[in-house]
PDB file of N, CA and C in Angstrom:
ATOM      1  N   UNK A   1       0.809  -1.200   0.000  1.00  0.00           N
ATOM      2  CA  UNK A   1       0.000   0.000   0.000  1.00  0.00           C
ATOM      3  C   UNK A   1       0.852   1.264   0.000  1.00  0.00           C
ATOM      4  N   UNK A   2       2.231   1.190   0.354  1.00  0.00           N
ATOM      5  CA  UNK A   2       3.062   2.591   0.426  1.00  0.00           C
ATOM      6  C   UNK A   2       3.576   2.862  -0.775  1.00  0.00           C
ATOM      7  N   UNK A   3       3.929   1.158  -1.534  1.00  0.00           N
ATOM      8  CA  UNK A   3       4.483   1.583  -3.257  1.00  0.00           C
ATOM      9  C   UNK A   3       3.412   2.981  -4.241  1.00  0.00           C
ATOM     10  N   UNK A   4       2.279   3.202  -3.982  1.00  0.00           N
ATOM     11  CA  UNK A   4       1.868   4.014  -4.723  1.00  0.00           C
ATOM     12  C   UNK A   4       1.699   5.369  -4.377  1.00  0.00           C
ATOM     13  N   UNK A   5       1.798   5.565  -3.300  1.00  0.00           N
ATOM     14  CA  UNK A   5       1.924   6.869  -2.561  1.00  0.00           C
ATOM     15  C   UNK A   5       3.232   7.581  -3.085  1.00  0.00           C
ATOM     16  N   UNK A   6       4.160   6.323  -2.395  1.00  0.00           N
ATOM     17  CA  UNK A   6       5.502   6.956  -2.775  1.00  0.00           C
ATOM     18  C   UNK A   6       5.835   7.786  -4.121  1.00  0.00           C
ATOM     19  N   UNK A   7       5.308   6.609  -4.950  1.00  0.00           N
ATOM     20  CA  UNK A   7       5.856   6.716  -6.608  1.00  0.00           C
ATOM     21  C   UNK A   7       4.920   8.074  -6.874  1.00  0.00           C
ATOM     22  N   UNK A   8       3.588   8.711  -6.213  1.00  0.00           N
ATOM     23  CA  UNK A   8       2.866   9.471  -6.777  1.00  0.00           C
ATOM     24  C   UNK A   8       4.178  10.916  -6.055  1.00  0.00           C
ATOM     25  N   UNK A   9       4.670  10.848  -4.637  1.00  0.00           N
ATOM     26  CA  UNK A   9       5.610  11.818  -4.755  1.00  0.00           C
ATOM     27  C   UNK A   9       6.790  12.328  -5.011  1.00  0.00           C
ATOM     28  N   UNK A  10       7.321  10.992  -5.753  1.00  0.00           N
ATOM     29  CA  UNK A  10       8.391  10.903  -6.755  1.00  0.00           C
ATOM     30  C   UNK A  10       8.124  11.705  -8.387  1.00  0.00           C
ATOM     31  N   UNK A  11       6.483  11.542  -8.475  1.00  0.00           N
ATOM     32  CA  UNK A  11       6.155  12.092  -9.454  1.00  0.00           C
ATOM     33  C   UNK A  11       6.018  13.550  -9.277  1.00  0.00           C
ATOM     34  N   UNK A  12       5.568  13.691  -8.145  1.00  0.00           N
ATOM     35  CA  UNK A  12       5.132  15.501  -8.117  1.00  0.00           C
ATOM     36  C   UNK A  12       6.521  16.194  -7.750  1.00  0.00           C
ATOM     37  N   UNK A  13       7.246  15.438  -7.114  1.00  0.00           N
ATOM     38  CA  UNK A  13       8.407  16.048  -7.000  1.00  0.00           C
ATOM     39  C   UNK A  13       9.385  16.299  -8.295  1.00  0.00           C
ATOM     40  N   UNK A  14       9.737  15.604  -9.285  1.00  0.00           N
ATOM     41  CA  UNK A  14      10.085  15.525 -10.447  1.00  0.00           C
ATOM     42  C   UNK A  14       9.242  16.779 -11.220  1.00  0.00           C
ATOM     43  N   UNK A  15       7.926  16.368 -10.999  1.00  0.00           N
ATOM     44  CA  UNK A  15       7.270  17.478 -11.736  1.00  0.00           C
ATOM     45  C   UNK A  15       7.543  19.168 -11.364  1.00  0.00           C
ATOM     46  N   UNK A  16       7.659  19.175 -10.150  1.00  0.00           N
ATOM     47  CA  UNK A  16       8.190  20.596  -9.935  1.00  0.00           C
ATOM     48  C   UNK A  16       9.616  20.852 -10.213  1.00  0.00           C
ATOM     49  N   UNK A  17      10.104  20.113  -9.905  1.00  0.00           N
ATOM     50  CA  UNK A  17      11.787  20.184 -10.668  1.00  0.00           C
ATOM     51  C   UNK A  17      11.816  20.899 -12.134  1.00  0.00           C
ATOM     52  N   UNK A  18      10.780  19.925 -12.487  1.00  0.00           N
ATOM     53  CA  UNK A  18      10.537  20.492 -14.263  1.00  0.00           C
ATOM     54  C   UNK A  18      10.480  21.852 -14.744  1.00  0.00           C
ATOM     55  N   UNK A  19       9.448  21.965 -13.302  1.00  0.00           N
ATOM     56  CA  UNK A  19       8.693  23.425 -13.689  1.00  0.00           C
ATOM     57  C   UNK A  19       9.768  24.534 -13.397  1.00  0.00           C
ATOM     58  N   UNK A  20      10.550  24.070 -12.309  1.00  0.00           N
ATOM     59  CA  UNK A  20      11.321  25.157 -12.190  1.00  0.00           C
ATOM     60  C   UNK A  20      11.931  25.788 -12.695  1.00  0.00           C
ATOM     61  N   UNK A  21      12.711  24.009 -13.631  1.00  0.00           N
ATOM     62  CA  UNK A  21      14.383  24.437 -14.595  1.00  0.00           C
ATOM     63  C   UNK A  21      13.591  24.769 -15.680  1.00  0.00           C
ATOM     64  N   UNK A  22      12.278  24.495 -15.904  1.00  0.00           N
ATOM     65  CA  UNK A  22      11.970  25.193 -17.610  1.00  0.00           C
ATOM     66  C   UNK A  22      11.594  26.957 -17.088  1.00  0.00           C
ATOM     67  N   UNK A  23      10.969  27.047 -15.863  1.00  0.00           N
ATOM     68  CA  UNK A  23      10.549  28.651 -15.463  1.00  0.00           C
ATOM     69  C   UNK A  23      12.336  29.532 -15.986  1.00  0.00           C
ATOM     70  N   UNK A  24      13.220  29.086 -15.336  1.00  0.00           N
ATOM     71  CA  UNK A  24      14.830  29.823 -15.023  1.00  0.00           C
ATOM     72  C   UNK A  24      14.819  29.907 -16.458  1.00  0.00           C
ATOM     73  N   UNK A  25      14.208  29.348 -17.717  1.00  0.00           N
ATOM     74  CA  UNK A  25      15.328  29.555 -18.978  1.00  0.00           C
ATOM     75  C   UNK A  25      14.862  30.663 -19.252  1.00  0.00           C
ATOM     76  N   UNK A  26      15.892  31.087 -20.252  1.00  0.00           N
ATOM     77  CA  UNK A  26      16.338  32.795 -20.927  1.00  0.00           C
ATOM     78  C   UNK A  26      17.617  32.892 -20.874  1.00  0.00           C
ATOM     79  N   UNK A  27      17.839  33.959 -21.513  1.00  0.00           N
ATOM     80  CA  UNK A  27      18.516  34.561 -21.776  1.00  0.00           C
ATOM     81  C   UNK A  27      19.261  35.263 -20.248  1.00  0.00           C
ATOM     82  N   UNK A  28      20.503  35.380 -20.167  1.00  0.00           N
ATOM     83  CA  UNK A  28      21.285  35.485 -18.871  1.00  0.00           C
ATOM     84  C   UNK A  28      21.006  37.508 -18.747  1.00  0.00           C
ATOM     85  N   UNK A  29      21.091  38.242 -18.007  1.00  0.00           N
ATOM     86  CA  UNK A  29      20.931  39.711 -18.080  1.00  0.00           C
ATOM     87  C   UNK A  29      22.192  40.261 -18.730  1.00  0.00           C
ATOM     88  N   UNK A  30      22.075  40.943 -19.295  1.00  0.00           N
ATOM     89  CA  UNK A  30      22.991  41.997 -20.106  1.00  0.00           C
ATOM     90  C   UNK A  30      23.699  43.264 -19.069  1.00  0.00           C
ATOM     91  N   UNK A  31      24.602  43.548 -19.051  1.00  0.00           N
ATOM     92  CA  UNK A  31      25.383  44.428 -18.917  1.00  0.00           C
ATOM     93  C   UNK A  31      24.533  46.226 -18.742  1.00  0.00           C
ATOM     94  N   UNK A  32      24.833  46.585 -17.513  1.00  0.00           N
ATOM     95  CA  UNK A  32      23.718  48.031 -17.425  1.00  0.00           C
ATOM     96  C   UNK A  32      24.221  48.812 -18.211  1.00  0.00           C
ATOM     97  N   UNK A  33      23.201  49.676 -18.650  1.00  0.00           N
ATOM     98  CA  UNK A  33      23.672  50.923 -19.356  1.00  0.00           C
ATOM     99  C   UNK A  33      22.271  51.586 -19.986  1.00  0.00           C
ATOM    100  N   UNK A  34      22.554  52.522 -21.129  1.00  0.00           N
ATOM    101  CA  UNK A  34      21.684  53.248 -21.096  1.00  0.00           C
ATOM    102  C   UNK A  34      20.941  52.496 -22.604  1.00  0.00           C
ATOM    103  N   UNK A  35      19.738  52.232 -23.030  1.00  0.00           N
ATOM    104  CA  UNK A  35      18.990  51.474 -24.510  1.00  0.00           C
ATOM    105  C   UNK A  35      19.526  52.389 -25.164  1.00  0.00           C
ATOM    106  N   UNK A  36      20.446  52.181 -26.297  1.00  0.00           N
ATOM    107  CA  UNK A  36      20.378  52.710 -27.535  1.00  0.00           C
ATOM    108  C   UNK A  36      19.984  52.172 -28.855  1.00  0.00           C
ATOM    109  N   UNK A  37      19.691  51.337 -28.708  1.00  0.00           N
ATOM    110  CA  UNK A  37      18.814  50.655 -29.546  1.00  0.00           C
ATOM    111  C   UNK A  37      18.257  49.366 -29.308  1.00  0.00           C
ATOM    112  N   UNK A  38      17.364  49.146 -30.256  1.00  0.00           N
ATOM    113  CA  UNK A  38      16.165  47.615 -29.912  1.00  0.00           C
ATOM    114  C   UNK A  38      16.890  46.639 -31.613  1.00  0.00           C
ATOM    115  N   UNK A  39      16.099  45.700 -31.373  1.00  0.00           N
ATOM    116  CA  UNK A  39      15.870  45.315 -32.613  1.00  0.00           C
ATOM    117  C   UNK A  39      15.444  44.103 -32.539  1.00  0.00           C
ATOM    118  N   UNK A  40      14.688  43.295 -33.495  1.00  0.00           N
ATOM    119  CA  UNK A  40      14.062  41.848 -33.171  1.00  0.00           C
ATOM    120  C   UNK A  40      14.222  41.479 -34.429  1.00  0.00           C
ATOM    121  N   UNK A  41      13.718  40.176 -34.535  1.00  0.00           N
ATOM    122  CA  UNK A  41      13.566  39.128 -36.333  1.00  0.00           C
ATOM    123  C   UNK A  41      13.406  38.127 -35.841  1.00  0.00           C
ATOM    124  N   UNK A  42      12.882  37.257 -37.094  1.00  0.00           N
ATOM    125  CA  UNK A  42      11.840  36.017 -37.358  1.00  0.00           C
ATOM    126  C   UNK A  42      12.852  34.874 -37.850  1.00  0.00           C
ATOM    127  N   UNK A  43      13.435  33.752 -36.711  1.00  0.00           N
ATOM    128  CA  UNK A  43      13.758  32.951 -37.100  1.00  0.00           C
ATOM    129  C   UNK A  43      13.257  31.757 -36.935  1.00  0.00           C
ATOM    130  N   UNK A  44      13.445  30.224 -37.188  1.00  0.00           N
ATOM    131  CA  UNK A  44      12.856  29.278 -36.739  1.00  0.00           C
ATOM    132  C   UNK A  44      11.848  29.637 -36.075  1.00  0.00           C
ATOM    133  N   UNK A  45      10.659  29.865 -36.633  1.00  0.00           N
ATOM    134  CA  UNK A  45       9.539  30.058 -36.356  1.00  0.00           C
ATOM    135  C   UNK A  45       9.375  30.970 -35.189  1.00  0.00           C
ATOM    136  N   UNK A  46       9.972  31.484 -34.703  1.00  0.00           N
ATOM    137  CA  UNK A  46       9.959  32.467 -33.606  1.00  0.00           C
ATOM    138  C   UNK A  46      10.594  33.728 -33.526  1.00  0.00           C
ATOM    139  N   UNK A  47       9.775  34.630 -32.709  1.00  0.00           N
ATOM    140  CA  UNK A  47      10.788  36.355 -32.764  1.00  0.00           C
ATOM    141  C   UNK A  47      11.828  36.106 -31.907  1.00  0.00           C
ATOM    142  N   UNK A  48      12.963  36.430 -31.824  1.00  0.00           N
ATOM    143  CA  UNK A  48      13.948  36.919 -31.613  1.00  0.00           C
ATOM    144  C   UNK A  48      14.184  38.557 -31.005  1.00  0.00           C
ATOM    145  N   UNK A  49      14.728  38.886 -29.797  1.00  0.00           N
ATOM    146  CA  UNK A  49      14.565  40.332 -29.259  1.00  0.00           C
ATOM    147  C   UNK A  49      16.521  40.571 -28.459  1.00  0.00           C
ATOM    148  N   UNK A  50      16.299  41.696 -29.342  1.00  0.00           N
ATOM    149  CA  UNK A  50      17.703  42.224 -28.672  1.00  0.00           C
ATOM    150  C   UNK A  50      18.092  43.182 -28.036  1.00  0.00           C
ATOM    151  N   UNK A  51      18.656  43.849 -26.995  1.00  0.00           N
ATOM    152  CA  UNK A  51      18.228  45.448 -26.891  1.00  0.00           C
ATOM    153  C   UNK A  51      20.099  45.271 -27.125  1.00  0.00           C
ATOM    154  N   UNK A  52      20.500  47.256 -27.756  1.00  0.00           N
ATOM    155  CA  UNK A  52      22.093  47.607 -27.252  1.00  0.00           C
ATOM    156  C   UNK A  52      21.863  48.827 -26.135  1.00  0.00           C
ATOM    157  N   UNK A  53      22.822  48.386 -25.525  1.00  0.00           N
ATOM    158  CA  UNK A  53      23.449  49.290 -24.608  1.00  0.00           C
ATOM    159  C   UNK A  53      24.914  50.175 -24.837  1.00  0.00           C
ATOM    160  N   UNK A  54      24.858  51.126 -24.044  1.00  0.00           N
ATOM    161  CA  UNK A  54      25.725  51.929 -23.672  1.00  0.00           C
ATOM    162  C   UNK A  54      26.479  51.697 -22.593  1.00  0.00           C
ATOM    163  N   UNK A  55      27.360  51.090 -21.608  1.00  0.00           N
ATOM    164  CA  UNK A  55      27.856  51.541 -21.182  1.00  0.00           C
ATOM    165  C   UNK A  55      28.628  52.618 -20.421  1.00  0.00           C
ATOM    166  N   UNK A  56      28.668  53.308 -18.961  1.00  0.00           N
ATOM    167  CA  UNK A  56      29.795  54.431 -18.562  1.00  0.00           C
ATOM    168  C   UNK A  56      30.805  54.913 -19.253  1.00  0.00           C
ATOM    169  N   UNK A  57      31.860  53.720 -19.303  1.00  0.00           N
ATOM    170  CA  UNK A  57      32.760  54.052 -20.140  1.00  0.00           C
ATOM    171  C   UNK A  57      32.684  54.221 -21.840  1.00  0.00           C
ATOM    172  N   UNK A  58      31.303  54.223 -21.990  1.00  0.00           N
ATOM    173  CA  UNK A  58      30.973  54.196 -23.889  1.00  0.00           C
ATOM    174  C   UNK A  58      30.773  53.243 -24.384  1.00  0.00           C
ATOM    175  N   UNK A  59      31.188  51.991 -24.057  1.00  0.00           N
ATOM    176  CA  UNK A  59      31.302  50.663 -25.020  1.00  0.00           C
ATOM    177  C   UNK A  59      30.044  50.223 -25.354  1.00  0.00           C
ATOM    178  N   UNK A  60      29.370  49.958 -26.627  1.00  0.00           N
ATOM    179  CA  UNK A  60      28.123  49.230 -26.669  1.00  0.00           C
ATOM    180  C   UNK A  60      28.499  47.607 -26.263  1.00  0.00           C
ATOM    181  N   UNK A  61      27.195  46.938 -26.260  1.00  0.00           N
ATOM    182  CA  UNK A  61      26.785  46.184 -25.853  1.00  0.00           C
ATOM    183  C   UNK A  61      25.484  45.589 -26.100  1.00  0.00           C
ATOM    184  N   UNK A  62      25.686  44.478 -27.272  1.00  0.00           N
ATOM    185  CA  UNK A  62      24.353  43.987 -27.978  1.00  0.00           C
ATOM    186  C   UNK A  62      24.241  42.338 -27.005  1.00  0.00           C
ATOM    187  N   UNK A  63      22.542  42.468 -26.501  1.00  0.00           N
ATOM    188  CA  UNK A  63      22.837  41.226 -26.048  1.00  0.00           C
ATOM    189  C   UNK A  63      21.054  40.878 -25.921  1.00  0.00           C
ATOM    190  N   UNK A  64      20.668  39.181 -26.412  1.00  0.00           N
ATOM    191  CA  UNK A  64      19.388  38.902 -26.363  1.00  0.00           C
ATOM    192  C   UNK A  64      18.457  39.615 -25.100  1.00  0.00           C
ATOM    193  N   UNK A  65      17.361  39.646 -25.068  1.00  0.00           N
ATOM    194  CA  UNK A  65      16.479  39.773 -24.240  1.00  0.00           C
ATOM    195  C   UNK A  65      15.314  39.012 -24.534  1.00  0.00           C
ATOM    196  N   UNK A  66      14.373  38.374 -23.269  1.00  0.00           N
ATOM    197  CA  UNK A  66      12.890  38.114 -23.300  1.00  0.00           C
ATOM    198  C   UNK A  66      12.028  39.255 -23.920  1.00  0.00           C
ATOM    199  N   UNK A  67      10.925  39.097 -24.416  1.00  0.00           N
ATOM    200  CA  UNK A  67       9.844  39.728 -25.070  1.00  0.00           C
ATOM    201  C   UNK A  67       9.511  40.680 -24.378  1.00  0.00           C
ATOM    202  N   UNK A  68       9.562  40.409 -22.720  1.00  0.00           N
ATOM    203  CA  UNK A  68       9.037  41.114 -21.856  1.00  0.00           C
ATOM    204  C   UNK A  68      10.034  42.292 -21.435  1.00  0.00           C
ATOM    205  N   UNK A  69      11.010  42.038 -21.576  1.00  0.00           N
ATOM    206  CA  UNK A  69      12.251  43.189 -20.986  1.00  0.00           C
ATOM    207  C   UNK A  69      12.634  43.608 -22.300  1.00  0.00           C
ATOM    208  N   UNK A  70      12.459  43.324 -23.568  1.00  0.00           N
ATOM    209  CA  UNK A  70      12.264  44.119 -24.702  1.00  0.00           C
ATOM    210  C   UNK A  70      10.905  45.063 -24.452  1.00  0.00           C
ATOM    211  N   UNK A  71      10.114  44.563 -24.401  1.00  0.00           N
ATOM    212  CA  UNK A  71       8.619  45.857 -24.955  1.00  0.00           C
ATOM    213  C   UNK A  71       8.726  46.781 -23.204  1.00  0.00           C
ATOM    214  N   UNK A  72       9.727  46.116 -22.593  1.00  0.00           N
ATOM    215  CA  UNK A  72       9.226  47.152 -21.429  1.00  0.00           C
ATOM    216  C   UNK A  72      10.626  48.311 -21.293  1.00  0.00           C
ATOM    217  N   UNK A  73      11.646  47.859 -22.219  1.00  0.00           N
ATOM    218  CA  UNK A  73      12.684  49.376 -22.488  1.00  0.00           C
ATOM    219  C   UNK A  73      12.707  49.625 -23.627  1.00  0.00           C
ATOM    220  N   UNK A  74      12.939  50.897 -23.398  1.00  0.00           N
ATOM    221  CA  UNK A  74      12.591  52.241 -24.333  1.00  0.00           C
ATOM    222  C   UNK A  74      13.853  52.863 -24.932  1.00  0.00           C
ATOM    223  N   UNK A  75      14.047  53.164 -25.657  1.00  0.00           N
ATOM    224  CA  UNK A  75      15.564  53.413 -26.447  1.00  0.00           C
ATOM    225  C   UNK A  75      15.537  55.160 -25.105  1.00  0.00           C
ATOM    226  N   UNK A  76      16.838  54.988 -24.860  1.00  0.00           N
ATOM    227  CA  UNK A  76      17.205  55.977 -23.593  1.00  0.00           C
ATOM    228  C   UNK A  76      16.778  55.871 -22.457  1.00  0.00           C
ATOM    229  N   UNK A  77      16.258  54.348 -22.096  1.00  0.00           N
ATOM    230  CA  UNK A  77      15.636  54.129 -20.555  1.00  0.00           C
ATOM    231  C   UNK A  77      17.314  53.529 -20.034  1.00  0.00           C
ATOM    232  N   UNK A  78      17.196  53.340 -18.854  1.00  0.00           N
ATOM    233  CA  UNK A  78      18.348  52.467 -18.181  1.00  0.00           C
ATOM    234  C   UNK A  78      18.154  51.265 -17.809  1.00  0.00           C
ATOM    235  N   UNK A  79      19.534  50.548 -18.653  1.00  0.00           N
ATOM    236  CA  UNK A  79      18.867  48.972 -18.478  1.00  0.00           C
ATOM    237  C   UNK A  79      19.633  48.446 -17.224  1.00  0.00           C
ATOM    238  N   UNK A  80      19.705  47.724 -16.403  1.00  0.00           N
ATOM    239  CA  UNK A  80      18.640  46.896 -16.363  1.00  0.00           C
ATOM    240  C   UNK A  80      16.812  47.156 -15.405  1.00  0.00           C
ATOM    241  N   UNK A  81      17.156  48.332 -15.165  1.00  0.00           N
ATOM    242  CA  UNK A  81      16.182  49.148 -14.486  1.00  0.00           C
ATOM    243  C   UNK A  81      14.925  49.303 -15.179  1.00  0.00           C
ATOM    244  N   UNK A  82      14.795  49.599 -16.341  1.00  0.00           N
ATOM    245  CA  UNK A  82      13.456  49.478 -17.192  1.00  0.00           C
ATOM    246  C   UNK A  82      12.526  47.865 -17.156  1.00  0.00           C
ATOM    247  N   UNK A  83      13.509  47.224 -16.591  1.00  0.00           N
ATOM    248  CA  UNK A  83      13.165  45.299 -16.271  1.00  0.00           C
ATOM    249  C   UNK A  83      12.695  45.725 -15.248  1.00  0.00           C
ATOM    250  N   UNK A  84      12.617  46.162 -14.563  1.00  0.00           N
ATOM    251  CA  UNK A  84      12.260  46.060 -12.752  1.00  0.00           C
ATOM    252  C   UNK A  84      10.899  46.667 -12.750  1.00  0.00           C
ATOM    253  N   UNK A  85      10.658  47.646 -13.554  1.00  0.00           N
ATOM    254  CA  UNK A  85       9.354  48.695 -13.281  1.00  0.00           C
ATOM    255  C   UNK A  85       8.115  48.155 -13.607  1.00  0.00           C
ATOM    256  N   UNK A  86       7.994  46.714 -14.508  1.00  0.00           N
ATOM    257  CA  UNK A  86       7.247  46.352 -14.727  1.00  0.00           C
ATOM    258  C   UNK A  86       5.417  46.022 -13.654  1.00  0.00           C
TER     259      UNK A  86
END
């Protein structure tokens, strides 16, 4: 009578594991600075989102973003701060 209990929280436990490591994926955060530009495109069936940055010392800095931290900075917002205000 304990074999099926068990195996059912072997299952839910696994299952949240799942959920977690698929919740964490993306794209890693980019480097702060100020949006100087956006840009997106259509590959393998999906959009693609990039923002560049500025840097203190000047240097750009092109690096992926989620959909969501794309449409929520604004070319001259501060990144990674325009992510937070949501």
């Amino acid at each position: 009578m304990r074999k099926p209990r068990t195996a059912r929280l072997v299952l839910a436990a696994l299952a949240a594991a799942a959920l977690l490591v698929l919740s964490a994926c993306g794209p890693a955060q980019g480097p702060a600075g100020r949006v100087v530009d956006k840009d997106r495109y259509f590959l393998n069936k999906a959009w693609h989102y990039r923002l560049t940055t500025v840097d203190k010392a000047g240097k750009q800095h092109r690096f992926p973003v989620l959909r969501g931290d794309y449409n929520a900075c604004y070319i001259r917002s501060s990144y990674p701060h325009c992510t937070e205000v949501r």
